[in-house]
PDB file of N, CA and C in Angstrom:
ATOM      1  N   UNK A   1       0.828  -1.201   0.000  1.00  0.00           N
ATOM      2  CA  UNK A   1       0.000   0.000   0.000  1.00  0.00           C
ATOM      3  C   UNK A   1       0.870   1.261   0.000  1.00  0.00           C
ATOM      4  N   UNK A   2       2.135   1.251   0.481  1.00  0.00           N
ATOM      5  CA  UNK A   2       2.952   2.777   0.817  1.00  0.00           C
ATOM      6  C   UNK A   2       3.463   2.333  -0.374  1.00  0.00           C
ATOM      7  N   UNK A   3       3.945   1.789  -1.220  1.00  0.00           N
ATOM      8  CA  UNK A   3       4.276   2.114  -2.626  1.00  0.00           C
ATOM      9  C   UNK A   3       3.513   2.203  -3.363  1.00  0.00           C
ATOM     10  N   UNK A   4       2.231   1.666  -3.466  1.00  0.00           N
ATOM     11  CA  UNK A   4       1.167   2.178  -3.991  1.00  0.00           C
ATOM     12  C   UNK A   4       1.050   3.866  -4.292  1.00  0.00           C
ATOM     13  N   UNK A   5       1.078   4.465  -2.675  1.00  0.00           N
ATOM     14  CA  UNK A   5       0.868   5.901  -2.531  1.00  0.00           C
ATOM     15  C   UNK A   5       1.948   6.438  -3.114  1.00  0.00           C
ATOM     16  N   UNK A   6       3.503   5.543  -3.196  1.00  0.00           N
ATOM     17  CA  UNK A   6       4.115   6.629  -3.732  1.00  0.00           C
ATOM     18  C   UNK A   6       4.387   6.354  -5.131  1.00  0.00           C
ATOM     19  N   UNK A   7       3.966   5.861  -6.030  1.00  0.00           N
ATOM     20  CA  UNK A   7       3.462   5.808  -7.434  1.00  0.00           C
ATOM     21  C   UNK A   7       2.845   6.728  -7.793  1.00  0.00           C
ATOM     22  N   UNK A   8       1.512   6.773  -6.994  1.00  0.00           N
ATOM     23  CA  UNK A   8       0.491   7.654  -7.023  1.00  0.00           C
ATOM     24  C   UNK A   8       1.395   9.221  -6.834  1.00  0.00           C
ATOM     25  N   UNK A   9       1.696   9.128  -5.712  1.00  0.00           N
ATOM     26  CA  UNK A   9       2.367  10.624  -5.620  1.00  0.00           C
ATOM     27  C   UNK A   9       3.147  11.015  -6.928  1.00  0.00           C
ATOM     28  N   UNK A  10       4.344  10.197  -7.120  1.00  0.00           N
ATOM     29  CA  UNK A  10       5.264  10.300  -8.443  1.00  0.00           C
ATOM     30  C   UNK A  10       4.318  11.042  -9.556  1.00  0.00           C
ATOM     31  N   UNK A  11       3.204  10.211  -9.785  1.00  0.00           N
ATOM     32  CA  UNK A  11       2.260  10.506 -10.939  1.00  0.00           C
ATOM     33  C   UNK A  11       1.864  11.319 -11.034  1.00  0.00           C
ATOM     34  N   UNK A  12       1.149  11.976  -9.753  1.00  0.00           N
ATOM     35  CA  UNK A  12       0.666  13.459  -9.977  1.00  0.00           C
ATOM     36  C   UNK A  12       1.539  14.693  -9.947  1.00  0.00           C
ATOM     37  N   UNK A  13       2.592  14.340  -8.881  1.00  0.00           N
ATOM     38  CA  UNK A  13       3.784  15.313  -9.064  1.00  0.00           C
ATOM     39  C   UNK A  13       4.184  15.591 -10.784  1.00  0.00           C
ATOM     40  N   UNK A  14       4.552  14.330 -11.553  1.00  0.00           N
ATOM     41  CA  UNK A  14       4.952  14.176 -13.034  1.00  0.00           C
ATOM     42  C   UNK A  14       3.687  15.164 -13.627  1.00  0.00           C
ATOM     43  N   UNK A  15       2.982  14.423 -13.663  1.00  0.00           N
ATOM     44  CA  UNK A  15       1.497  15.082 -14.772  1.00  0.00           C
ATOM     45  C   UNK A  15       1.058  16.454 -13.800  1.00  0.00           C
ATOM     46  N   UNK A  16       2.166  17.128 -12.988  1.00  0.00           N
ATOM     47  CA  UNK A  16       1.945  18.573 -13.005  1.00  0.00           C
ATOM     48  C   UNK A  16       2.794  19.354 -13.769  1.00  0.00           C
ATOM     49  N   UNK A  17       3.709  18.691 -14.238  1.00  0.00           N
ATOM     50  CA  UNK A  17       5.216  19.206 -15.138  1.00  0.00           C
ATOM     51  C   UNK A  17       4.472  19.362 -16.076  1.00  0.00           C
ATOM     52  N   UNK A  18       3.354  18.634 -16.790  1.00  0.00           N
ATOM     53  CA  UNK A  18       2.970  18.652 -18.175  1.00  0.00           C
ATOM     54  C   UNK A  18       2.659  20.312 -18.406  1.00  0.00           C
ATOM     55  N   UNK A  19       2.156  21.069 -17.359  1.00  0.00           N
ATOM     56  CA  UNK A  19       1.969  22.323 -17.376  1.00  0.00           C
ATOM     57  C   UNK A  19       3.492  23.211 -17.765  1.00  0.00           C
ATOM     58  N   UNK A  20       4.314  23.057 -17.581  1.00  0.00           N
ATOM     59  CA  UNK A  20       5.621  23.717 -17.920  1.00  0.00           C
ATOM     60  C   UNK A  20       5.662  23.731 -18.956  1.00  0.00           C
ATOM     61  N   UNK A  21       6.532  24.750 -19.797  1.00  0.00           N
ATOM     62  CA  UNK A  21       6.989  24.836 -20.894  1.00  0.00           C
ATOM     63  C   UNK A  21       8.018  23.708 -21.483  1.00  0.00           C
ATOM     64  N   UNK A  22       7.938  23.412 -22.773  1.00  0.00           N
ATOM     65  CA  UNK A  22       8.459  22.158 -23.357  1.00  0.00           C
ATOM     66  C   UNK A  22      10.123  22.169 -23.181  1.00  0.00           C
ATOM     67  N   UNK A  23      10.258  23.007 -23.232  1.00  0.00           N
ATOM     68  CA  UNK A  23      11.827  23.613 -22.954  1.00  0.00           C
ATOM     69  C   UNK A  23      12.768  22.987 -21.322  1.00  0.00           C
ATOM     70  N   UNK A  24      11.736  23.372 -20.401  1.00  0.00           N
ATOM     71  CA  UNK A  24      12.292  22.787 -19.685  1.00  0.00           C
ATOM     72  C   UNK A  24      11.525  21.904 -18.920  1.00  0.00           C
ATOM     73  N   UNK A  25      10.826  21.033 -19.636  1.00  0.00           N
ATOM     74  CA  UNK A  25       9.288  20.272 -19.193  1.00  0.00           C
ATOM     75  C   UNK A  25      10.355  18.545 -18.970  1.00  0.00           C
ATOM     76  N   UNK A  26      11.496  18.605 -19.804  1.00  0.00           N
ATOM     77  CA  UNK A  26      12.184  17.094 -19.179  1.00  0.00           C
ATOM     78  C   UNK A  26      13.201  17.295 -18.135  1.00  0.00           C
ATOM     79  N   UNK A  27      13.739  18.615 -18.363  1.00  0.00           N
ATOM     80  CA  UNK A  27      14.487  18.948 -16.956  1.00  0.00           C
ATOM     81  C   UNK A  27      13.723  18.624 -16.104  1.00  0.00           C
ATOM     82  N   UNK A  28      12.729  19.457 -15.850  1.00  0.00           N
ATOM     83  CA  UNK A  28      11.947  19.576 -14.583  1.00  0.00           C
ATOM     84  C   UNK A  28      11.615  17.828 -14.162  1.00  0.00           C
ATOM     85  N   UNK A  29      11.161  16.657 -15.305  1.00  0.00           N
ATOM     86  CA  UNK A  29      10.711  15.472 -15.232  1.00  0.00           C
ATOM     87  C   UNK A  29      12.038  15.091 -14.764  1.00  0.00           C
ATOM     88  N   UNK A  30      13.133  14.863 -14.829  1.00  0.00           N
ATOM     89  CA  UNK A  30      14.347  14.051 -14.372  1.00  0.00           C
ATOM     90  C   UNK A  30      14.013  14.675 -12.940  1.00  0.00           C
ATOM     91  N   UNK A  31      14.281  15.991 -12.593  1.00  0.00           N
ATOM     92  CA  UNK A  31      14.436  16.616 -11.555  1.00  0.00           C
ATOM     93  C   UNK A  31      13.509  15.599 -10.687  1.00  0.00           C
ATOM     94  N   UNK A  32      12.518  15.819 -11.025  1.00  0.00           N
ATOM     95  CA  UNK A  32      11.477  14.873 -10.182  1.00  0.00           C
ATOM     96  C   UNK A  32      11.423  13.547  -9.630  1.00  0.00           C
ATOM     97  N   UNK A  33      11.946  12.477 -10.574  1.00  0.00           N
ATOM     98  CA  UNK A  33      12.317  11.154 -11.048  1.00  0.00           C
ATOM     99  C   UNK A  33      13.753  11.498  -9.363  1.00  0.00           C
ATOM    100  N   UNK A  34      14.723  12.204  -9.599  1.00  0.00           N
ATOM    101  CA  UNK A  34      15.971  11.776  -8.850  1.00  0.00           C
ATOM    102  C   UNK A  34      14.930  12.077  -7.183  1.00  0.00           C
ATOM    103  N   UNK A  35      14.220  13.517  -7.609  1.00  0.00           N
ATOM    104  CA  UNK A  35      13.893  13.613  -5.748  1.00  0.00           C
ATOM    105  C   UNK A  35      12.828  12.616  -5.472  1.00  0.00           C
ATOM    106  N   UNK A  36      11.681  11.666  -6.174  1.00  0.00           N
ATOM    107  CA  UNK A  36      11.318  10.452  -5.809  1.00  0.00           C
ATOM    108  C   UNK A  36      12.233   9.609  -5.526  1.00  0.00           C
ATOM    109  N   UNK A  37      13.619   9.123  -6.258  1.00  0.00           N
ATOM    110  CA  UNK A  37      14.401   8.677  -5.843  1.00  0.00           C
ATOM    111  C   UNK A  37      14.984   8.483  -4.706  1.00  0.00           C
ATOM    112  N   UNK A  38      15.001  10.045  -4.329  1.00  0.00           N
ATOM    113  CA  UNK A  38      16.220  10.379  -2.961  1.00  0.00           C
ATOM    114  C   UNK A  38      15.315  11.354  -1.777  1.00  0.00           C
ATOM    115  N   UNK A  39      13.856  11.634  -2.149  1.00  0.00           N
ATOM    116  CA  UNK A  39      13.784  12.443  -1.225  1.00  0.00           C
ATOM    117  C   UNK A  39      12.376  12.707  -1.235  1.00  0.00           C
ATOM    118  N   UNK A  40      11.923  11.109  -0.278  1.00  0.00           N
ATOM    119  CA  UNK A  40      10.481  10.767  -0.604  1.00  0.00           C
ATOM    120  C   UNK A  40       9.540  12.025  -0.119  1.00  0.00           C
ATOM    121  N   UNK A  41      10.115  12.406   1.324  1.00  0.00           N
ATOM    122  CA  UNK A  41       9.694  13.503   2.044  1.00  0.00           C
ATOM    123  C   UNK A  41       9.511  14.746   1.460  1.00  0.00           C
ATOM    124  N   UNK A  42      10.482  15.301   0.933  1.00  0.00           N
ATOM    125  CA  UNK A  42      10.307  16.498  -0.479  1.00  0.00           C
ATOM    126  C   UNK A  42       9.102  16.284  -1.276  1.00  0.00           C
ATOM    127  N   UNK A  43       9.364  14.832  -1.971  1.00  0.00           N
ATOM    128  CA  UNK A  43       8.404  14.533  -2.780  1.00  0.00           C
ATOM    129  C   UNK A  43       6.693  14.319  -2.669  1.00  0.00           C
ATOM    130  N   UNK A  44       6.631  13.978  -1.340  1.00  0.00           N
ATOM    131  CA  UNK A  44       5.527  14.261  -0.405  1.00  0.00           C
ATOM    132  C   UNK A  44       4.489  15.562  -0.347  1.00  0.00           C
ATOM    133  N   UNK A  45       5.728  16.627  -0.422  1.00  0.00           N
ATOM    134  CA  UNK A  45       5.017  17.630   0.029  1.00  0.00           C
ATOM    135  C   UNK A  45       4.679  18.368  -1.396  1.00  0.00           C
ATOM    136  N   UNK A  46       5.565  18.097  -2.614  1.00  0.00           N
ATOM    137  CA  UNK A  46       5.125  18.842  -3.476  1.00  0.00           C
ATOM    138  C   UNK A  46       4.352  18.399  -4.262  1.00  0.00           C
ATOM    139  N   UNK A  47       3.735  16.733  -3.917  1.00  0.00           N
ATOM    140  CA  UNK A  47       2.440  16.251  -4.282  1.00  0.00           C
ATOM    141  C   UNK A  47       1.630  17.020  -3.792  1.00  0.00           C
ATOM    142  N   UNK A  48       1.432  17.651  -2.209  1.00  0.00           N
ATOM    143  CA  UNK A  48       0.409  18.075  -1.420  1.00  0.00           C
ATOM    144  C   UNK A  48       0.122  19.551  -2.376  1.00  0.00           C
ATOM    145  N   UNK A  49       1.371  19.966  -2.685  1.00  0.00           N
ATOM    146  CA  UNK A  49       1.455  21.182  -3.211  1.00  0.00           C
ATOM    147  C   UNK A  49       0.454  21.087  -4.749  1.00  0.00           C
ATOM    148  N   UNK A  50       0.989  20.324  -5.535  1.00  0.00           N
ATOM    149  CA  UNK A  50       0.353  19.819  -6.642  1.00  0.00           C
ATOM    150  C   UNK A  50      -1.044  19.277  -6.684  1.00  0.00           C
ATOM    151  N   UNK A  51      -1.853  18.947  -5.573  1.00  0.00           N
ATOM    152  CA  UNK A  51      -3.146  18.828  -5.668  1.00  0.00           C
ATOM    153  C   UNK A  51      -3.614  20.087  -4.873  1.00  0.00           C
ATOM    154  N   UNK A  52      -3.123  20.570  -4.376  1.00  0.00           N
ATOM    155  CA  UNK A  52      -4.070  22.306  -3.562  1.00  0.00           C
ATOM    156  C   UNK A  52      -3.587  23.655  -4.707  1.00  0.00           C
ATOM    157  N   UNK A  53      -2.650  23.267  -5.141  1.00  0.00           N
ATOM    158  CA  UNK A  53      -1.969  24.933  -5.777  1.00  0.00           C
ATOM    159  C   UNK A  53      -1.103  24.366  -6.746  1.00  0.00           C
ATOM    160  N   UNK A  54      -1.659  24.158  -7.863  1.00  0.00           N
ATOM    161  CA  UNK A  54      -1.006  23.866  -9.483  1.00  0.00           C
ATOM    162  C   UNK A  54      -0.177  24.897  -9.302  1.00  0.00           C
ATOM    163  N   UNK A  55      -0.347  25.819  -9.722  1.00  0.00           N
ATOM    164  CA  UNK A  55       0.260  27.221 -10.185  1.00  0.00           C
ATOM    165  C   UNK A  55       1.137  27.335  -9.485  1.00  0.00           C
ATOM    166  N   UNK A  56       1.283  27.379  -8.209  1.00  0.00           N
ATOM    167  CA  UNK A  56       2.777  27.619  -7.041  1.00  0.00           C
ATOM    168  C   UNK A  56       3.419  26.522  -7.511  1.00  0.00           C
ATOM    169  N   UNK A  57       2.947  25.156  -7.759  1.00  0.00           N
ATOM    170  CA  UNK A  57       3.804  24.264  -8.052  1.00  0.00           C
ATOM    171  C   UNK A  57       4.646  24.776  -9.324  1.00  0.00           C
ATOM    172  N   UNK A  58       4.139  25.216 -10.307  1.00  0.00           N
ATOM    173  CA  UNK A  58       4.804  25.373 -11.665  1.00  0.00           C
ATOM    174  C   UNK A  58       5.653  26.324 -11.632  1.00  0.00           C
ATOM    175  N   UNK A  59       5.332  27.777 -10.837  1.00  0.00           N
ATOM    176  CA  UNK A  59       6.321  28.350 -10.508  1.00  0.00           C
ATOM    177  C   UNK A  59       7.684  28.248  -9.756  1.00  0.00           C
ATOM    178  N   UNK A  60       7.561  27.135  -8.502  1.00  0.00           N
ATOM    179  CA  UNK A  60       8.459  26.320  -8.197  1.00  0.00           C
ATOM    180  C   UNK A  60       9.648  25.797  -9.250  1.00  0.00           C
ATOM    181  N   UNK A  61       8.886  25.198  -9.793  1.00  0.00           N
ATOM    182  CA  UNK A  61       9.861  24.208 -10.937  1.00  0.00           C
ATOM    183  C   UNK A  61      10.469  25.559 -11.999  1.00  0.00           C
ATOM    184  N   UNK A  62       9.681  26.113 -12.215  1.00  0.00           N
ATOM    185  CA  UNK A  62      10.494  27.400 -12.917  1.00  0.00           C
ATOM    186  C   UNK A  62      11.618  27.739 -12.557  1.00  0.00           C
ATOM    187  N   UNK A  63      11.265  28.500 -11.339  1.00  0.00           N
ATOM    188  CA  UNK A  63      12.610  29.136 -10.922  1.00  0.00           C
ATOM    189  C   UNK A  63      13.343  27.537 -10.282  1.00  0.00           C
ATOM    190  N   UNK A  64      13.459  26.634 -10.029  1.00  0.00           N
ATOM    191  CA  UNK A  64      14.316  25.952  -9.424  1.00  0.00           C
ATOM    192  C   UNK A  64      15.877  25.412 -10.651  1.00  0.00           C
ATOM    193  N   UNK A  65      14.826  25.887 -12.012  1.00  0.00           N
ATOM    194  CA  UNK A  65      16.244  25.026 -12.576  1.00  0.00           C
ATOM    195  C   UNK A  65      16.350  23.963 -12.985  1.00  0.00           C
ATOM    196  N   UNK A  66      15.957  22.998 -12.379  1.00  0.00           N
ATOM    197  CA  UNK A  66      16.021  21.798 -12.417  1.00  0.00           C
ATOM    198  C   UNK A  66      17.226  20.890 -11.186  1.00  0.00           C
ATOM    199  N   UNK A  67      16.773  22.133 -10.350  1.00  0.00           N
ATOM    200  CA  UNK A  67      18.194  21.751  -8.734  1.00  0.00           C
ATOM    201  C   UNK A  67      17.489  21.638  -8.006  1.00  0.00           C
ATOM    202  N   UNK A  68      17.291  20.096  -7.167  1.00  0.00           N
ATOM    203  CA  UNK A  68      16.315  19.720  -6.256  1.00  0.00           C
ATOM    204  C   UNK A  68      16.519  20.374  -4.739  1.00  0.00           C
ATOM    205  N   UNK A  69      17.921  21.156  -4.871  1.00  0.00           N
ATOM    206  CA  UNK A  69      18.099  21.550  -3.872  1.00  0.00           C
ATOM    207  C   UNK A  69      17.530  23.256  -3.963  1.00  0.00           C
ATOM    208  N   UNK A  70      17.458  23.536  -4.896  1.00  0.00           N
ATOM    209  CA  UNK A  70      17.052  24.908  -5.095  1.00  0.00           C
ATOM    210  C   UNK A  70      15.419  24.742  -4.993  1.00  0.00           C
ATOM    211  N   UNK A  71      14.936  23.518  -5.444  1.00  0.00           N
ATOM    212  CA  UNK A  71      13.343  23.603  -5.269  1.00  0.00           C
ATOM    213  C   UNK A  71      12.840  23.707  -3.897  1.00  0.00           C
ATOM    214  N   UNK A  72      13.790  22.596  -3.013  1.00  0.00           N
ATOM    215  CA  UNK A  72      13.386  22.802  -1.614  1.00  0.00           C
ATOM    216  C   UNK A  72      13.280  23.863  -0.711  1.00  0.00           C
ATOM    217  N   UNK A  73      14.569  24.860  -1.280  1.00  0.00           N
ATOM    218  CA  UNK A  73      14.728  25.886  -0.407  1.00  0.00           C
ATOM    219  C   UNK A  73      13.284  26.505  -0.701  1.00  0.00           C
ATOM    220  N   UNK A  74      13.429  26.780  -1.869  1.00  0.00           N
ATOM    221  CA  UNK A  74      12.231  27.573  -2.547  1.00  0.00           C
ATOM    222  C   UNK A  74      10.709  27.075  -1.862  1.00  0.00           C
ATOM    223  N   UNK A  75      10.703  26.213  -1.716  1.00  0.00           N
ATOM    224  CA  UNK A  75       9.277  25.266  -1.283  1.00  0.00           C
ATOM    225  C   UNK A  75       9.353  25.911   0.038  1.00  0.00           C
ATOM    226  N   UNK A  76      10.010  25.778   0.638  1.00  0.00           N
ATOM    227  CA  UNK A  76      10.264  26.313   2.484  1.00  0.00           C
ATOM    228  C   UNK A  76       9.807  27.483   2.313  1.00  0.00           C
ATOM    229  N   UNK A  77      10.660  28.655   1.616  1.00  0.00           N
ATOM    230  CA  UNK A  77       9.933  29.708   1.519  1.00  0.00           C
ATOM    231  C   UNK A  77       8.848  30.123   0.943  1.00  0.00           C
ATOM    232  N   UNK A  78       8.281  29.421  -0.046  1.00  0.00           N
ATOM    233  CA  UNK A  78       6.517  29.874  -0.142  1.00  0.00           C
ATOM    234  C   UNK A  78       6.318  28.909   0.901  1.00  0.00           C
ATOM    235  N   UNK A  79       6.424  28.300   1.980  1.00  0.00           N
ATOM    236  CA  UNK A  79       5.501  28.130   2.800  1.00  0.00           C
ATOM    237  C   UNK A  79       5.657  28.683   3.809  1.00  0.00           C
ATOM    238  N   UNK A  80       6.945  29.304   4.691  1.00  0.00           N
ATOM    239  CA  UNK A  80       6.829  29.875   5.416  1.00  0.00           C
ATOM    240  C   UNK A  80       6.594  31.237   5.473  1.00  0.00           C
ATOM    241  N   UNK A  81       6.938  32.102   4.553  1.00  0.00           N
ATOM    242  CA  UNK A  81       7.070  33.383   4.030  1.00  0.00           C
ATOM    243  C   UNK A  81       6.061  33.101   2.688  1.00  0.00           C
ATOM    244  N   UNK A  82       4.648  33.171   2.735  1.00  0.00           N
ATOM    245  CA  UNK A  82       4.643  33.611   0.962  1.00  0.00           C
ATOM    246  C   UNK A  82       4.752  34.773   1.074  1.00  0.00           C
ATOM    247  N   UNK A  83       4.690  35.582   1.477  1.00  0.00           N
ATOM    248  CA  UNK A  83       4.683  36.912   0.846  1.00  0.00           C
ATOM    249  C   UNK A  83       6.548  37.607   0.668  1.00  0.00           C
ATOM    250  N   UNK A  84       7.672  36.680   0.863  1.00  0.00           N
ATOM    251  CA  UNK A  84       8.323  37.007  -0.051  1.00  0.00           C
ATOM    252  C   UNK A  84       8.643  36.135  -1.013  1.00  0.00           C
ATOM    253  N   UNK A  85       7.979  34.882  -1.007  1.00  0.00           N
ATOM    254  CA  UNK A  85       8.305  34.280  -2.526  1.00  0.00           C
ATOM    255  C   UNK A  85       7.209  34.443  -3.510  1.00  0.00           C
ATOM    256  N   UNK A  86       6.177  35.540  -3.235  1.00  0.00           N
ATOM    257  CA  UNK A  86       5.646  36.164  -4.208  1.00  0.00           C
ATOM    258  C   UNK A  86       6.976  37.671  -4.644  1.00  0.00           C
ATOM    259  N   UNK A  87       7.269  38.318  -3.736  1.00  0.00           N
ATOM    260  CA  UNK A  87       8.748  38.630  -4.725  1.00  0.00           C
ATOM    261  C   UNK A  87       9.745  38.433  -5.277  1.00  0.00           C
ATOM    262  N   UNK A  88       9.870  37.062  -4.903  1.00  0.00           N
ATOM    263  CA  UNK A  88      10.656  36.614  -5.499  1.00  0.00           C
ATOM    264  C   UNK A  88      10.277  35.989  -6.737  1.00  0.00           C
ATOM    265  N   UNK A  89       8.921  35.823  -6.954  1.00  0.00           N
ATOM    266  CA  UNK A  89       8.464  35.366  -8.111  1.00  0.00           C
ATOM    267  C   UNK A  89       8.698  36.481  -8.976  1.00  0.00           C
ATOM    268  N   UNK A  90       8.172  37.874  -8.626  1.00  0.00           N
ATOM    269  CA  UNK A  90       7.886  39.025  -9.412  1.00  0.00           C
ATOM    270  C   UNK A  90       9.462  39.113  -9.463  1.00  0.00           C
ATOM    271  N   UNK A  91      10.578  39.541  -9.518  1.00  0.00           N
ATOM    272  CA  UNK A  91      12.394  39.574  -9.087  1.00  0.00           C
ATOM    273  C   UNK A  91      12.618  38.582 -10.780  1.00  0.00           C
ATOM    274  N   UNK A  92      11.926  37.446 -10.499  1.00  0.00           N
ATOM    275  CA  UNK A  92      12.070  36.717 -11.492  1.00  0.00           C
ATOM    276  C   UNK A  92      11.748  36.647 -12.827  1.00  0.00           C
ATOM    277  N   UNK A  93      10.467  37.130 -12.713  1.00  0.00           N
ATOM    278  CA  UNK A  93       9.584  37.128 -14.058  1.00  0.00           C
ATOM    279  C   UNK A  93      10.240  38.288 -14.500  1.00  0.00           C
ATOM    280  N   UNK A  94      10.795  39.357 -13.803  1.00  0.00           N
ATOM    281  CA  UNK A  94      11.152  40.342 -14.242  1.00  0.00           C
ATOM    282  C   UNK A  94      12.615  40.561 -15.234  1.00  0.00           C
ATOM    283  N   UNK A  95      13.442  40.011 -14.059  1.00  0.00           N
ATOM    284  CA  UNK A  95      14.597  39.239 -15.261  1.00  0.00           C
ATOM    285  C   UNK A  95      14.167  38.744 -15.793  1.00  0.00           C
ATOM    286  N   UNK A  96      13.273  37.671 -16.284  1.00  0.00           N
ATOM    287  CA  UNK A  96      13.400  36.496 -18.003  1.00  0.00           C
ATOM    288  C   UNK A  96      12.621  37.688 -18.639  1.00  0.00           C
ATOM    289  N   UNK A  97      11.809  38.726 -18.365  1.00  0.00           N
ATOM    290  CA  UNK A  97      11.308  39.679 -19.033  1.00  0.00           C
ATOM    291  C   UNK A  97      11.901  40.626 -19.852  1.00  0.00           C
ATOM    292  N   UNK A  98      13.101  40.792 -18.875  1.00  0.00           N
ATOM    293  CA  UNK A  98      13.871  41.962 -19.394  1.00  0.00           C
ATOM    294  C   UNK A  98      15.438  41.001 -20.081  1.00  0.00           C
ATOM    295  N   UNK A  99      15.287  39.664 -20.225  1.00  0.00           N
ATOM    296  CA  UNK A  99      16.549  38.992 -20.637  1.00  0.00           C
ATOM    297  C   UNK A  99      15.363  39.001 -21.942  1.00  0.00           C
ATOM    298  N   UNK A 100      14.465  38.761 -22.723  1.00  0.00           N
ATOM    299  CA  UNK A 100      13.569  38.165 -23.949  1.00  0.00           C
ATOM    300  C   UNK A 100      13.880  39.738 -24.337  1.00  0.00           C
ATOM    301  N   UNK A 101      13.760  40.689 -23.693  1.00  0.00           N
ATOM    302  CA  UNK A 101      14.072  42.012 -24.636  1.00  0.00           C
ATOM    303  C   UNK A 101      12.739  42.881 -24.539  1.00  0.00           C
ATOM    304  N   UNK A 102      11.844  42.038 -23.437  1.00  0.00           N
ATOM    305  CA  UNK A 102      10.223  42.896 -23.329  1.00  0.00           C
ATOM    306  C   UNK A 102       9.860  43.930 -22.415  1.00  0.00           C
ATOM    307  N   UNK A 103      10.946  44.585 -21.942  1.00  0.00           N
ATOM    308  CA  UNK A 103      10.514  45.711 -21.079  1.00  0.00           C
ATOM    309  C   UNK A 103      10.645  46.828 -21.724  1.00  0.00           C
ATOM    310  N   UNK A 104       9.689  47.807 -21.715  1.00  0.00           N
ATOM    311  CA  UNK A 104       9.527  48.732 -22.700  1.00  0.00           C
ATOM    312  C   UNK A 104       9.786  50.280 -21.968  1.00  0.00           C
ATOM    313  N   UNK A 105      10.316  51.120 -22.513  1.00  0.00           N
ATOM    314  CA  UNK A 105      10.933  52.165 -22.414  1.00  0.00           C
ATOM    315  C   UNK A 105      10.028  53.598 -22.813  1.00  0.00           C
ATOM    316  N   UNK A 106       8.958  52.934 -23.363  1.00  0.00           N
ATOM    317  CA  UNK A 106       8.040  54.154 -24.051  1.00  0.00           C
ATOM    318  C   UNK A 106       7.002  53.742 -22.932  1.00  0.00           C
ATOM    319  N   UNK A 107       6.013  55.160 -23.439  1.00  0.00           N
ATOM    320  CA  UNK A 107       4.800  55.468 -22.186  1.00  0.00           C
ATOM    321  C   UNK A 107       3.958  56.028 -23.076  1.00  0.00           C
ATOM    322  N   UNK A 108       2.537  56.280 -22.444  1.00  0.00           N
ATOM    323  CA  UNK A 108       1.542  57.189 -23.183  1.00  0.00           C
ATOM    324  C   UNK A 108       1.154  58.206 -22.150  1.00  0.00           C
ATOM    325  N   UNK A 109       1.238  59.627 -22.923  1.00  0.00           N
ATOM    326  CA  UNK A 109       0.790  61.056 -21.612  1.00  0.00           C
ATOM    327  C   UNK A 109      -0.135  61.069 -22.090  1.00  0.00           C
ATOM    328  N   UNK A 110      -0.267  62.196 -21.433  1.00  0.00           N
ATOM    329  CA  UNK A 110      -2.440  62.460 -21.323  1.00  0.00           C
ATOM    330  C   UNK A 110      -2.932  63.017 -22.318  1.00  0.00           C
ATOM    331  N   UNK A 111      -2.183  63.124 -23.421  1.00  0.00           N
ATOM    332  CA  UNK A 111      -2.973  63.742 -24.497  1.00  0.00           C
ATOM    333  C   UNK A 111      -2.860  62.565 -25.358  1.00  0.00           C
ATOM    334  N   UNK A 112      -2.620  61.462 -25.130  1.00  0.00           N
ATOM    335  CA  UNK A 112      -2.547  59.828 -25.830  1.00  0.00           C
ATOM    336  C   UNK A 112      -1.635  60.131 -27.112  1.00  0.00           C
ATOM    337  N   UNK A 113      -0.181  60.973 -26.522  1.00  0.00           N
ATOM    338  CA  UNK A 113       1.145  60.642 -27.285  1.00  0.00           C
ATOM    339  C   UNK A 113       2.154  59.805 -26.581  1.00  0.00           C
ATOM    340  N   UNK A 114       3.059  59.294 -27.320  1.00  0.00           N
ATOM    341  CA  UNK A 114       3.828  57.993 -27.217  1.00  0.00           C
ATOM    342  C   UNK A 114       5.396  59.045 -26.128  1.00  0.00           C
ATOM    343  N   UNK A 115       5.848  58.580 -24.741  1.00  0.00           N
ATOM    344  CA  UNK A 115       6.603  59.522 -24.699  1.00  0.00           C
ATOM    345  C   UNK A 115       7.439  58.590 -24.559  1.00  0.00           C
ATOM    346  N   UNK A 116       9.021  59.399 -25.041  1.00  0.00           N
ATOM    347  CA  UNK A 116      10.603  58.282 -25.685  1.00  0.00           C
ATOM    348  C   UNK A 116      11.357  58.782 -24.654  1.00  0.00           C
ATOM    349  N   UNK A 117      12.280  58.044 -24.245  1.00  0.00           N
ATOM    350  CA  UNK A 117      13.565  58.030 -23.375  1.00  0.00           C
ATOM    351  C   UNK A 117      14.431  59.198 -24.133  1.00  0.00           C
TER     352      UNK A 117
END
C-alpha cells in the first residue's frame, strides 16, 4: 500500500510538469524522477502542493532550474514566508522579461502621445 501511494504521488507530481513549458518540461521530469528517488519527504510535500496549488507548483519548478536543492529551499519559503516568494516570483519574471528584450521604455501622456527616453 505505501508504494502504492508513492506511485500515485510520483504521478501526480509528473502530470503537473505537463503544465511547464516544453523547454524545460524534461528537466523539470528528471528533476522529479531523482527527488522520488532520494527524497520521498520532499516529494511528499510537493504532491500536497500539486493537488491544492497547481500554479505555485509550476512556478516552483520554474525558478528551481532543475536543482532539487534549489526547489526545496524555494518550497520552504513559499511556505513559510509567501509573501516574499511572491517577490521573489515578481524579481524573477522580471529578469526572463527583461533577458527576452520585453521591457519597454516608451509610455503614453495624457494627451494619448507615445513619450521616448
Amino acid at each position: 500500500m505505501n508504494k502504492f501511494l508513492k506511485v500515485v504521488s510520483l504521478l501526480l507530481v509528473l502530470s503537473s510538469s505537463v503544465y511547464l513549458p516544453s523547454v524545460n518540461a524534461a528537466s523539470s521530469t528528471e528533476m522529479l524522477i531523482t527527488i522520488a528517488e532520494t527524497n520521498p519527504v520532499l516529494l511528499e510535500r510537493l504532491n500536497t502542493v500539486a493537488i491544492d496549488n497547481s500554479e505555485l507548483l509550476n512556478q516552483l519548478l520554474k525558478m528551481a532550474n532543475s536543482k532539487p536543492e534549489q526547489l526545496e529551499r524555494l518550497l520552504d519559503i513559499a511556505e513559510t514566508d509567501p509573501e516574499v516568494f511572491a517577490q521573489l516570483v515578481t524579481i524573477n519574471e522580471a529578469e526572463k522579461t527583461e533577458e527576452e528584450g520585453g521591457v519597454s521604455t516608451l509610455g503614453i501622456n495624457d494627451e494619448g502621445g507615445i513619450i521616448r527616453p
